[in-house]
N, C-alpha and C. Protein backbone atom coordinates (compact mmCIF):
# COMPACT_ATOMS: atom_id res chain seq x y z
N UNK A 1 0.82 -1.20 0.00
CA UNK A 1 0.00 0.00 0.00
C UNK A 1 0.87 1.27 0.00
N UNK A 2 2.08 1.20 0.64
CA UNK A 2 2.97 2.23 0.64
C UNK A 2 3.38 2.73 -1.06
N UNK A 3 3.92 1.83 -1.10
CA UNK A 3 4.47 1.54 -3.05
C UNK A 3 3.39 2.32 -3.67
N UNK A 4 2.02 2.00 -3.40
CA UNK A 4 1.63 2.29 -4.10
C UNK A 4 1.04 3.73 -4.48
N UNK A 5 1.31 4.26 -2.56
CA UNK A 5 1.07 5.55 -2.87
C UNK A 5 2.10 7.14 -3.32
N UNK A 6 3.52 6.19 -3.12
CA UNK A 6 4.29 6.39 -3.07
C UNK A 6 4.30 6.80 -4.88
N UNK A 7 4.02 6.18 -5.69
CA UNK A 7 3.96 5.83 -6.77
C UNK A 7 2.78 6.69 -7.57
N UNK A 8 1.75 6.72 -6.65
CA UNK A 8 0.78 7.61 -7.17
C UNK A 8 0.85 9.25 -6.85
N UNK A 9 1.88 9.63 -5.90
CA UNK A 9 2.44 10.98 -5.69
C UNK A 9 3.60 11.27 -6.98
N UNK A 10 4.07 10.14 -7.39
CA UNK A 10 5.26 10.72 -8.09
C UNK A 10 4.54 10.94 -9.65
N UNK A 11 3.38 9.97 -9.98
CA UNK A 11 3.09 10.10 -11.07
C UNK A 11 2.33 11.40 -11.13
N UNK A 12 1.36 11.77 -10.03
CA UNK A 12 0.72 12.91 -9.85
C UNK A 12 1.01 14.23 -10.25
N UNK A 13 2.48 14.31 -10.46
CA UNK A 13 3.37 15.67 -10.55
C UNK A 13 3.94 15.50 -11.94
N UNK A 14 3.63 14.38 -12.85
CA UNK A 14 3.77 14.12 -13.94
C UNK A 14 2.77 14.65 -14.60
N UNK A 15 1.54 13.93 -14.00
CA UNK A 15 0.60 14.03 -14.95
C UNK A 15 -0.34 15.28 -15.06
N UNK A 16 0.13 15.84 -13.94
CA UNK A 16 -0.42 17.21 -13.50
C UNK A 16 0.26 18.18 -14.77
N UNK A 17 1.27 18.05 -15.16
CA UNK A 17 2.32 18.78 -16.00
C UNK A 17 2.30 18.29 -17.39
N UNK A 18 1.82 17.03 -17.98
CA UNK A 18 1.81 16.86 -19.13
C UNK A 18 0.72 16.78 -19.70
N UNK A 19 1.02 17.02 -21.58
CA UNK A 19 -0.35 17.76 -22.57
C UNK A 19 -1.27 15.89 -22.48
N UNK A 20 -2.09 16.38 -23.30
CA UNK A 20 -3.04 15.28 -23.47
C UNK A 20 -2.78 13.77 -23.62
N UNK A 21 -1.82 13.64 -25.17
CA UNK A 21 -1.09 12.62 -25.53
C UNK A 21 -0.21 11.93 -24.26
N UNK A 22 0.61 12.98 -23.78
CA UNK A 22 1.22 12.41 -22.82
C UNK A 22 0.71 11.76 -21.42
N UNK A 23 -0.59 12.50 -21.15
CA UNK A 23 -1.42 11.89 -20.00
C UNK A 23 -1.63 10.46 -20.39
N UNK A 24 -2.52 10.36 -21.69
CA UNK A 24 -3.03 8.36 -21.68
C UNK A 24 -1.74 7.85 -21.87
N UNK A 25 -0.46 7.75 -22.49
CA UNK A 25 0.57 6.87 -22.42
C UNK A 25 1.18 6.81 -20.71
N UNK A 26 1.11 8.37 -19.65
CA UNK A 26 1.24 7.85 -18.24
C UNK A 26 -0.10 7.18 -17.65
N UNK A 27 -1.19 7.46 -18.16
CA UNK A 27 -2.36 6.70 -17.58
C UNK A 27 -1.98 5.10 -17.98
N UNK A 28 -1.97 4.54 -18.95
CA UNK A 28 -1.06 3.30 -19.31
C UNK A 28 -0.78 2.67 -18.28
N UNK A 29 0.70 3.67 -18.27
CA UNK A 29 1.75 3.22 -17.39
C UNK A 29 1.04 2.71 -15.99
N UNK A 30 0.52 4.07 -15.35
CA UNK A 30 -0.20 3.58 -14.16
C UNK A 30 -0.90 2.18 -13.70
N UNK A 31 -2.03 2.32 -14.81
CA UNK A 31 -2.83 1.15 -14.92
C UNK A 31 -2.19 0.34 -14.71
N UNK A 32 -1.22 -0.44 -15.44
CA UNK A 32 -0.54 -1.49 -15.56
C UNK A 32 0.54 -1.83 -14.09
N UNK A 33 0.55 -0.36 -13.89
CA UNK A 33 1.15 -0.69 -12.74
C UNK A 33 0.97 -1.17 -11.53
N UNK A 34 0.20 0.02 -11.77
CA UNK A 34 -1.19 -0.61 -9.84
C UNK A 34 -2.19 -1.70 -10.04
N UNK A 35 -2.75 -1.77 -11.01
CA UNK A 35 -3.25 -2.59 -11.31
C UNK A 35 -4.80 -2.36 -10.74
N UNK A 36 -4.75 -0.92 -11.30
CA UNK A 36 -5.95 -0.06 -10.76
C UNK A 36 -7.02 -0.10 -12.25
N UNK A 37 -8.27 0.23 -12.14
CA UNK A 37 -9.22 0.74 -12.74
C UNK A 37 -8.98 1.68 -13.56
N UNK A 38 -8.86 2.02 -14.58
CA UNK A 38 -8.24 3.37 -15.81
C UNK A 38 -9.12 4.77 -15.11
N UNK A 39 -10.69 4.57 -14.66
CA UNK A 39 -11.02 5.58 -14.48
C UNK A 39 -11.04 5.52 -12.88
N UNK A 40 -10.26 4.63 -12.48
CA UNK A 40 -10.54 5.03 -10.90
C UNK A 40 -8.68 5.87 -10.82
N UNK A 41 -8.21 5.21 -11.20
CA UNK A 41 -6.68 6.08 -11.82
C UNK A 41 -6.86 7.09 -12.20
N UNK A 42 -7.44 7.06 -13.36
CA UNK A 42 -7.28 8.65 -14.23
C UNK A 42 -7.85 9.58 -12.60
N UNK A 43 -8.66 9.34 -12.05
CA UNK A 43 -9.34 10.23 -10.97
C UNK A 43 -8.65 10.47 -9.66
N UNK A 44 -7.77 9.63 -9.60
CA UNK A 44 -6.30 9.60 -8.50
C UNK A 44 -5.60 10.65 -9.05
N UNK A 45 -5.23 10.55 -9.91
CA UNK A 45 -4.21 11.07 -10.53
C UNK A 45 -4.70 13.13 -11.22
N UNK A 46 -5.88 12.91 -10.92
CA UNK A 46 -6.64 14.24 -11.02
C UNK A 46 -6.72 15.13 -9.61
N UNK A 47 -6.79 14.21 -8.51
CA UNK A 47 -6.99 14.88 -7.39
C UNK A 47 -5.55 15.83 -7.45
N UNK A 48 -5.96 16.77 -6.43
CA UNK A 48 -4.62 17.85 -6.01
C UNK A 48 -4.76 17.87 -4.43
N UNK A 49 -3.65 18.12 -3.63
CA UNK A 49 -3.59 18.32 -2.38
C UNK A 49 -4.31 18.92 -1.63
N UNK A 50 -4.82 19.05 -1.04
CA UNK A 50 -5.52 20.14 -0.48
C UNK A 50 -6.63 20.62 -0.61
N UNK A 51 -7.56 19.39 -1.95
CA UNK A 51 -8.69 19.99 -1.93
C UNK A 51 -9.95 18.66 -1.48
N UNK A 52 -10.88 19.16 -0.95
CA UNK A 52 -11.80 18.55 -0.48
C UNK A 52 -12.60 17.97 -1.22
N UNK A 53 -12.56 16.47 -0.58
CA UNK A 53 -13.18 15.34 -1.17
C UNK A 53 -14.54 15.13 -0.69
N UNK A 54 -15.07 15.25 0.09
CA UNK A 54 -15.85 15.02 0.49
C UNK A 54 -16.45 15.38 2.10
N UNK A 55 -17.56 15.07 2.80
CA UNK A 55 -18.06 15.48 3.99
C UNK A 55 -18.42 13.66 4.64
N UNK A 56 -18.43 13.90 5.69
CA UNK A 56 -19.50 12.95 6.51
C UNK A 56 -19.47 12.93 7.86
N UNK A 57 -20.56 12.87 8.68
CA UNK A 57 -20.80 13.12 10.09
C UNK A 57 -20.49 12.12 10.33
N UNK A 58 -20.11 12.00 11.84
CA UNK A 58 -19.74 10.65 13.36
C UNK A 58 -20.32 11.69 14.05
N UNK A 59 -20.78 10.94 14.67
CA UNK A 59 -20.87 11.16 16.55
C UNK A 59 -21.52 12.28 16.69
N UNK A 60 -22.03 13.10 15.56
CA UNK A 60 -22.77 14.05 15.62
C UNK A 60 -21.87 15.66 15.27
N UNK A 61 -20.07 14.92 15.01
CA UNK A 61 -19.42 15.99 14.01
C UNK A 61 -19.60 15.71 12.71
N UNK A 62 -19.32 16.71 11.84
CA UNK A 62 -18.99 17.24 10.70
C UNK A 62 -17.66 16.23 10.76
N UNK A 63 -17.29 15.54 9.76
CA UNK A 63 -15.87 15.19 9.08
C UNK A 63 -16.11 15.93 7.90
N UNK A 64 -14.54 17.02 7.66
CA UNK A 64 -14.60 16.87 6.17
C UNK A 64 -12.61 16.28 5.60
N UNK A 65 -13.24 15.57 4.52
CA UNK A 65 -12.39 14.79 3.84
C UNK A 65 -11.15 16.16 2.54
N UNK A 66 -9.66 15.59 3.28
CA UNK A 66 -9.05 16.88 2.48
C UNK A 66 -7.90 15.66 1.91
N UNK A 67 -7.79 15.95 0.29
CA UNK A 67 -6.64 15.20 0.07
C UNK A 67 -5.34 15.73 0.40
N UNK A 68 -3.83 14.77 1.13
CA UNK A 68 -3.00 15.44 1.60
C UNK A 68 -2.77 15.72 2.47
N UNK A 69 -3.75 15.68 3.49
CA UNK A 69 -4.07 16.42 5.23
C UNK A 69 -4.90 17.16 5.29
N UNK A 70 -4.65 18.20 6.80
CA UNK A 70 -5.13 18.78 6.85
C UNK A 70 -4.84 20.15 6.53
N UNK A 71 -6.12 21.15 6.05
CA UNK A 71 -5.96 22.38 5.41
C UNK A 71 -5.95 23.29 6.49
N UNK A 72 -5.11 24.29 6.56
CA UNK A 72 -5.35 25.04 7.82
C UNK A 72 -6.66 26.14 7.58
N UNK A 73 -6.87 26.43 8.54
CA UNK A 73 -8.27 27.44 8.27
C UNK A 73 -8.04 28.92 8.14
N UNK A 74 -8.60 30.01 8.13
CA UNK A 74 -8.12 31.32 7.96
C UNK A 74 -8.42 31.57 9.14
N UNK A 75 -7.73 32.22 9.48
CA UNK A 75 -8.50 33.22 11.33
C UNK A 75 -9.10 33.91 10.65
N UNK A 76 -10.27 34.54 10.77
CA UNK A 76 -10.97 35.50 10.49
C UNK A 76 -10.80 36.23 12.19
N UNK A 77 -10.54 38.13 11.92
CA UNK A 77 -10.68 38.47 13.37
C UNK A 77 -11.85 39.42 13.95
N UNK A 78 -12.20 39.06 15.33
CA UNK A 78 -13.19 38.71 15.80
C UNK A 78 -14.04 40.50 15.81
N UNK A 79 -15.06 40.64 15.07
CA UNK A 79 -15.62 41.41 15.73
C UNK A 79 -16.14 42.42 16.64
N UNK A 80 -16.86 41.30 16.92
CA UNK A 80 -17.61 41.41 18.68
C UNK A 80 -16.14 41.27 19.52
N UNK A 81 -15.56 41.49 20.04
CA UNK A 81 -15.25 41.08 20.94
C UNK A 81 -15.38 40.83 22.45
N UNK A 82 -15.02 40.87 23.76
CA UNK A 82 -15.04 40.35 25.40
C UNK A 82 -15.94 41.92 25.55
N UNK A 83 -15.57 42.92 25.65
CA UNK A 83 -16.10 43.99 25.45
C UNK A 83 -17.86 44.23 25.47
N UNK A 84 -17.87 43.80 24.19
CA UNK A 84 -19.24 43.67 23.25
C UNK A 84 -20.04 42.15 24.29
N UNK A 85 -19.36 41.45 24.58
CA UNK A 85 -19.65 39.94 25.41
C UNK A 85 -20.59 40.72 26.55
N UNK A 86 -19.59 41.23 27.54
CA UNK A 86 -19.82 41.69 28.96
C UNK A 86 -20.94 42.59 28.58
N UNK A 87 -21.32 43.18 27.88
CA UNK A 87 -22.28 43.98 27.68
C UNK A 87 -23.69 43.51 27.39
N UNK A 88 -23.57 42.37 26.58
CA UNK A 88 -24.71 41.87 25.86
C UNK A 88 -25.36 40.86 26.70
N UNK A 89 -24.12 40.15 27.64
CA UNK A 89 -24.85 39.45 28.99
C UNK A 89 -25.60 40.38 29.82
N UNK A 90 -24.92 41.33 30.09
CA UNK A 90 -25.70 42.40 31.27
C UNK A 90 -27.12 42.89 30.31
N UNK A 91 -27.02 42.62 29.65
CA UNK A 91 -28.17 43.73 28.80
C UNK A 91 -29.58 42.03 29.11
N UNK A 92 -28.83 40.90 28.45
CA UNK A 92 -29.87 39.66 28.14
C UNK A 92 -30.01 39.21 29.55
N UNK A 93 -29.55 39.67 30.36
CA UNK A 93 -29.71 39.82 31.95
C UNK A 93 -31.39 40.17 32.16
N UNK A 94 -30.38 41.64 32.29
CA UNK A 94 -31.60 42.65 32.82
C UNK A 94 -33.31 42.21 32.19
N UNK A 95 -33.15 41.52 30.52
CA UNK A 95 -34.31 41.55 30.15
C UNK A 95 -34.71 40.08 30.30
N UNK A 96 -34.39 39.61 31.56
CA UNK A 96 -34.89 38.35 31.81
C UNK A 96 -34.70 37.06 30.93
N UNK A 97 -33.24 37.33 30.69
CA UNK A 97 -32.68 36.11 29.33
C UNK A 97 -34.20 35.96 28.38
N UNK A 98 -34.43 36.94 27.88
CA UNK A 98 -35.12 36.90 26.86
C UNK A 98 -34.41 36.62 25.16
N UNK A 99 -35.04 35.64 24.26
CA UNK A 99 -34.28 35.01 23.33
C UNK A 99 -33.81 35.92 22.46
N UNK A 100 -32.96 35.65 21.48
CA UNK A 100 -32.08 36.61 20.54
C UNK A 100 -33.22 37.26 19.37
N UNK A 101 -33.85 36.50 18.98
CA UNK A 101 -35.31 37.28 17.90
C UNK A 101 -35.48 37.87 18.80
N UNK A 102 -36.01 38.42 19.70
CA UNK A 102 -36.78 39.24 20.54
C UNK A 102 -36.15 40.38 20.91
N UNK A 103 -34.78 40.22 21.66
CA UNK A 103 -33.91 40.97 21.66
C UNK A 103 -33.48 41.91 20.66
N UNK A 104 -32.99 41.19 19.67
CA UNK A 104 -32.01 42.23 18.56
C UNK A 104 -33.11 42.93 17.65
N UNK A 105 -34.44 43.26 17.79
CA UNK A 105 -35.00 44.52 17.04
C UNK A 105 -35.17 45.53 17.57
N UNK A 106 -34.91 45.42 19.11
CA UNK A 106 -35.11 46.82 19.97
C UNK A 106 -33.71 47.09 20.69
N UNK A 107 -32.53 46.33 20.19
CA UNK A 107 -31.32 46.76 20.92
C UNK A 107 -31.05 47.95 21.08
N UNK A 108 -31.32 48.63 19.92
CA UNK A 108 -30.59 50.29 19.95
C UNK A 108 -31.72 51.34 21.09
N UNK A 109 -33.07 51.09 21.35
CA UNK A 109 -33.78 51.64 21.74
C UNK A 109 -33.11 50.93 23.43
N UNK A 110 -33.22 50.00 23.47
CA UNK A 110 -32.62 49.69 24.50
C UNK A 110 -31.44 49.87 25.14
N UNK A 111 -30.24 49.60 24.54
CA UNK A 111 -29.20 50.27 24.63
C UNK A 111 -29.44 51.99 25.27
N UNK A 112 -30.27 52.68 24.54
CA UNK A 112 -30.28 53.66 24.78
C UNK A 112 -30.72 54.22 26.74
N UNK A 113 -32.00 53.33 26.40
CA UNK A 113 -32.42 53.46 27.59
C UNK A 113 -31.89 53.19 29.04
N UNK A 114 -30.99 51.79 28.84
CA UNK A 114 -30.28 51.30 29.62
C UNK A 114 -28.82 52.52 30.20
N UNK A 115 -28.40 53.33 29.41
CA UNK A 115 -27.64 53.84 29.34
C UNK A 115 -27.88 55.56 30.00
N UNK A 116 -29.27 55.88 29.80
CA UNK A 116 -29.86 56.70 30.48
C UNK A 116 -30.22 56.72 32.02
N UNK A 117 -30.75 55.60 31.73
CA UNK A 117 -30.40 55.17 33.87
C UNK A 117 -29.33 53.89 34.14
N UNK A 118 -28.25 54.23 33.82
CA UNK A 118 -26.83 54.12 33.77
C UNK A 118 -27.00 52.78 34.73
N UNK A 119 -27.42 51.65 33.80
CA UNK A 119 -27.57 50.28 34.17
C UNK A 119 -26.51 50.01 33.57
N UNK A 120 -26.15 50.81 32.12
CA UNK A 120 -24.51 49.70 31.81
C UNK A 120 -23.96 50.60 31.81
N UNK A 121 -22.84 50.84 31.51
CA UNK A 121 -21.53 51.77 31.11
C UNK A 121 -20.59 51.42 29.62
N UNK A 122 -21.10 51.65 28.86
CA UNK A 122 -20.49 50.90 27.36
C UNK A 122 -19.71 52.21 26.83
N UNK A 123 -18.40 51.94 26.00
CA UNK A 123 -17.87 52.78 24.68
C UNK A 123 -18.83 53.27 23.61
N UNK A 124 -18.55 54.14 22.96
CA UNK A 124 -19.47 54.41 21.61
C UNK A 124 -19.21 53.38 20.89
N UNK A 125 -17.99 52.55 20.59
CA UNK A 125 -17.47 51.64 19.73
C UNK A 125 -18.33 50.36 20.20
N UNK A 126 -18.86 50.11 20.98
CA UNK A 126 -19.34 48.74 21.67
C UNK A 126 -20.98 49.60 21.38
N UNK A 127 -21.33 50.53 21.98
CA UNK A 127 -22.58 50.91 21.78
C UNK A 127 -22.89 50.45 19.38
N UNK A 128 -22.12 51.16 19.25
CA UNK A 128 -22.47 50.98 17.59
C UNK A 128 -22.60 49.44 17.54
N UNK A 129 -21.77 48.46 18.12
CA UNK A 129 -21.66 47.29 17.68
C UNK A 129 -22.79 46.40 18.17
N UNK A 130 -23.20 46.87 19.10
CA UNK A 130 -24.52 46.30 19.52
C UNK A 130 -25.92 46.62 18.84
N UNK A 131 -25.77 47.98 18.66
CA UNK A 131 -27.21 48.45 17.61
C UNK A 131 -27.41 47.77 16.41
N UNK A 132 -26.17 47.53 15.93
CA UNK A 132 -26.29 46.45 14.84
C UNK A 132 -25.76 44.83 14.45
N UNK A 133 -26.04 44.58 15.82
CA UNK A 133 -25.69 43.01 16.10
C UNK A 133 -26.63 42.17 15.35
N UNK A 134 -26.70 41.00 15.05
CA UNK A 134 -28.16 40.48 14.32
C UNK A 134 -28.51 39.00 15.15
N UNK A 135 -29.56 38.09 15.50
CA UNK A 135 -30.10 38.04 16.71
C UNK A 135 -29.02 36.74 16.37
N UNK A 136 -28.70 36.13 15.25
CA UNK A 136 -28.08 34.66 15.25
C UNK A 136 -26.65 35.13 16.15
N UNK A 137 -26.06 36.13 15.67
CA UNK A 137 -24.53 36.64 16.14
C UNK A 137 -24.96 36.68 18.49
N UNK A 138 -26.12 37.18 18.20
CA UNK A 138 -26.24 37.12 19.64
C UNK A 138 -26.55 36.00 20.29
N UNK A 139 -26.79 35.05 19.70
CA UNK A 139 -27.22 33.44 20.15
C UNK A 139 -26.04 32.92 19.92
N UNK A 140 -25.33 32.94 19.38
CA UNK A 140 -23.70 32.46 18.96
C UNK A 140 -22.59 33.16 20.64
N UNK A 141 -22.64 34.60 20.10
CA UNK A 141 -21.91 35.08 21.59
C UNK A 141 -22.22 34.21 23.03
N UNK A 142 -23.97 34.58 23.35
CA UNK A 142 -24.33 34.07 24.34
C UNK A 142 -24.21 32.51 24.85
N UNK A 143 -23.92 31.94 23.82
CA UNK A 143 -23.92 30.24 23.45
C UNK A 143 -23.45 29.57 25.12
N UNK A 144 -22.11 30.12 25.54
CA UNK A 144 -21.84 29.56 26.43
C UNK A 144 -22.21 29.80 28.07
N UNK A 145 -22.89 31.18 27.80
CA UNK A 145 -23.76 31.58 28.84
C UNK A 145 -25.01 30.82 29.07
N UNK A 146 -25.84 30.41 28.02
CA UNK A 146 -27.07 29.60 28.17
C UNK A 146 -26.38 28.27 28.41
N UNK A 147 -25.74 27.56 27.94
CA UNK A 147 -25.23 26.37 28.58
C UNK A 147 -25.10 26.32 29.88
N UNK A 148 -24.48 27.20 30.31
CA UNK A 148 -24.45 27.16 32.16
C UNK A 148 -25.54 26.97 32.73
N UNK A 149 -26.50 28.17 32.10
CA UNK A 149 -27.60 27.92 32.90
C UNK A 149 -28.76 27.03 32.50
N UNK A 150 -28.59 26.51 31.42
CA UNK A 150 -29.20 25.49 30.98
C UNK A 150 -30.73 25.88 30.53
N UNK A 151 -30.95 27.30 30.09
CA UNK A 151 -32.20 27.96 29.63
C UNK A 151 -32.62 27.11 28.20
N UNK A 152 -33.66 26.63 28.20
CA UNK A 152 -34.79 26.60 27.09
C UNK A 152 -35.10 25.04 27.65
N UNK A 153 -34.58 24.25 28.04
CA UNK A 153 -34.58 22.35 28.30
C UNK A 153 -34.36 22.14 29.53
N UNK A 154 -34.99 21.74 30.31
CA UNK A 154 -34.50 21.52 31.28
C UNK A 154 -35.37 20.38 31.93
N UNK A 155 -35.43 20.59 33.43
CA UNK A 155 -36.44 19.25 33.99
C UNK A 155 -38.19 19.91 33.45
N UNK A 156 -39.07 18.69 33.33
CA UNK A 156 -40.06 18.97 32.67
C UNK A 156 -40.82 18.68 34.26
N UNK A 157 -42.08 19.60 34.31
CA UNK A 157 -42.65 18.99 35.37
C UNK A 157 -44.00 18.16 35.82
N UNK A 158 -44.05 17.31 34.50
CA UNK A 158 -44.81 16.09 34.39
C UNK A 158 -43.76 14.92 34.72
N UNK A 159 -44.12 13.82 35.67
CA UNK A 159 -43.04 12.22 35.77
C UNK A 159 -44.31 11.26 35.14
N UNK A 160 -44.34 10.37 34.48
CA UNK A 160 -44.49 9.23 34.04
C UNK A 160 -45.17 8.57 35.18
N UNK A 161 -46.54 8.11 35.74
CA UNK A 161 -47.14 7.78 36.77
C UNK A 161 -47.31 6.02 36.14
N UNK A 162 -47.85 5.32 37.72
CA UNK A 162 -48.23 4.18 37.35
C UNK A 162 -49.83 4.02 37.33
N UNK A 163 -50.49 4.97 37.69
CA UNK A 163 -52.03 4.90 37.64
C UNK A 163 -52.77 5.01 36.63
N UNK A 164 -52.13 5.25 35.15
CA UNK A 164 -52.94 5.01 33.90
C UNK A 164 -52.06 3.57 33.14
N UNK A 165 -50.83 3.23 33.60
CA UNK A 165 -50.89 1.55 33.31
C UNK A 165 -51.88 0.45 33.53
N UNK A 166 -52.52 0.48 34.78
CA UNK A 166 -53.70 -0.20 35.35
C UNK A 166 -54.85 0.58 34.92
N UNK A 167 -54.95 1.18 34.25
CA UNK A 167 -56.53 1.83 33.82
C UNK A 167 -57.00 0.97 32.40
């Protein structure tokens, strides 16, 4: 299995580089070599490093499939930041952890108000960033705040009786 992949990297950089004619006389070669399928070859020999083959879930992750390894990701940088955090808890506080639709169409009116009887203390830079937060970005921030407290699921307060088994 080594040989063989060993073999299919070196041809890869061949065939990546040569015109038409020259591809089916290395497709040939291949074939005969590995003793592979022409079009399961020709399609080896098409892949490039680094690009994604495919997806499939386990365990309830995302796998995705990269030929070559793994691809590193871009940092994208952050926004919102700790700032914008501390603020948006105190704010989904005060309004009785009320959900993110509900929240983010009256932030700026709120914000405002909150700020008038000096419940928060925010920057203009954090004030702007909140007026135009959008409610998914605030369910995302808050994500690990509702986990703690375990808001929307919790114990139900119906139990499973034995007096309608015998009925």
């Amino acid at each position: 299995m080594k040989h063989k992949k060993a073999i299919t990297a070196e041809t890869q950089k061949r065939y990546a580089k040569a015109a038409k004619k020259e591809k089916t006389r290395i497709l040939d070669e291949f074939t005969n070599l590995t003793k592979y399928n022409r079009i399961y070859a020709a399609r080896i020999l098409r892949l490039i490093p680094g690009k994604v083959v495919g997806y499939s879930t386990s365990g309830g992750k995302k796998i995705k499939y990269v030929i070559g390894g793994k691809k590193k990701k871009k940092k994208r940088q952050k926004i919102y930041g700790h700032n914008v955090f501390v603020a948006l808890k105190r704010i989904w506080a005060i309004f009785d952890h009320i959900c993110a639709k509900r929240l983010a169409p009256f932030m700026a009116e709120a914000v405002e108000k909150l700020e008038k009887h000096k419940e928060i203390d925010i920057t203009p830079e954090v004030r702007e960033k909140l007026k135009n937060i959008s409610a998914s970005t605030i369910d995302r921030i808050l994500k690990p705040v509702k986990d703690r407290h375990k808001l929307g699921k919790g114990k139900k307060g119906t139990k499973p009786g034995t007096l309608l088994k015998g009925a």
